[in-house]
Protein backbone atom coordinates (compact mmCIF):
# COMPACT_ATOMS: atom_id res chain seq x y z
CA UNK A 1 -31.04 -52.51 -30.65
CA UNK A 2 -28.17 -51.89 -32.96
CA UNK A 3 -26.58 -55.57 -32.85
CA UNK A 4 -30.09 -56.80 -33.81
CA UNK A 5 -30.49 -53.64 -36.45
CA UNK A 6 -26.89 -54.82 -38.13
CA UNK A 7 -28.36 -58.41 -38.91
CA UNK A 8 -30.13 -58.93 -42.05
CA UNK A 9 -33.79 -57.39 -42.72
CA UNK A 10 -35.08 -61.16 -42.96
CA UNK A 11 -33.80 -61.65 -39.29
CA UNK A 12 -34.33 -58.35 -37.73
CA UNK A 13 -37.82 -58.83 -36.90
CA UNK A 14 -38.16 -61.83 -35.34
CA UNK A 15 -34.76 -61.23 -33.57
CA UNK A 16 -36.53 -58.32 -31.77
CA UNK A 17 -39.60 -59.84 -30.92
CA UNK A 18 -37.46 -62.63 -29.37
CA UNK A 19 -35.40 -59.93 -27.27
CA UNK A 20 -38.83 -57.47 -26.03
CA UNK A 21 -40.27 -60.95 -25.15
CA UNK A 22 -37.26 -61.81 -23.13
CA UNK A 23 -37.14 -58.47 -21.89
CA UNK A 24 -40.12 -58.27 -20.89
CA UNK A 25 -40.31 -62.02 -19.06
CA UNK A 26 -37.20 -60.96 -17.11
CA UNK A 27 -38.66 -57.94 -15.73
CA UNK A 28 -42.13 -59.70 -14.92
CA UNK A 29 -39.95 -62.08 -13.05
CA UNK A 30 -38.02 -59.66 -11.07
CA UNK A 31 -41.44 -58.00 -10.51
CA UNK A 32 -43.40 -61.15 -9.54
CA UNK A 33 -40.32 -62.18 -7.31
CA UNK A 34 -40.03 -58.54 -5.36
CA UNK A 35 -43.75 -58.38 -4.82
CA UNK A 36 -43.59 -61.88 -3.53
CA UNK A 37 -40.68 -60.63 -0.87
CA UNK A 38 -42.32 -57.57 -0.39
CA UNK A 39 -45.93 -59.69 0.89
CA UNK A 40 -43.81 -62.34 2.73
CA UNK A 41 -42.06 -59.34 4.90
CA UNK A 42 -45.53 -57.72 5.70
CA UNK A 43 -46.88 -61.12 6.91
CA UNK A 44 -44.02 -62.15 8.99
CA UNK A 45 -44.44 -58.62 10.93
């Protein structure tokens, strides 16, 4: 949050909404991925 909040104001805001949205991507990923693990491991019992 700082780096972005050191920029200039005209930059700050879409530099954040670029970093939630990859945030938030990266964690639906890891989310989608683990789920999908998780379901594969129950079926192959």
């Amino acid at each position: 949050m700082s780096k972005s909040e050191r920029r200039t104001t005209g930059d700050t805001g879409s530099h954040q909404v670029v970093d939630h949205l990859a945030s938030y991507a990266a964690s639906f990923l890891f989310t989608v991925i683990g789920a999908k693990n998780a379901v594969r491991s129950l079926w192959s019992r």
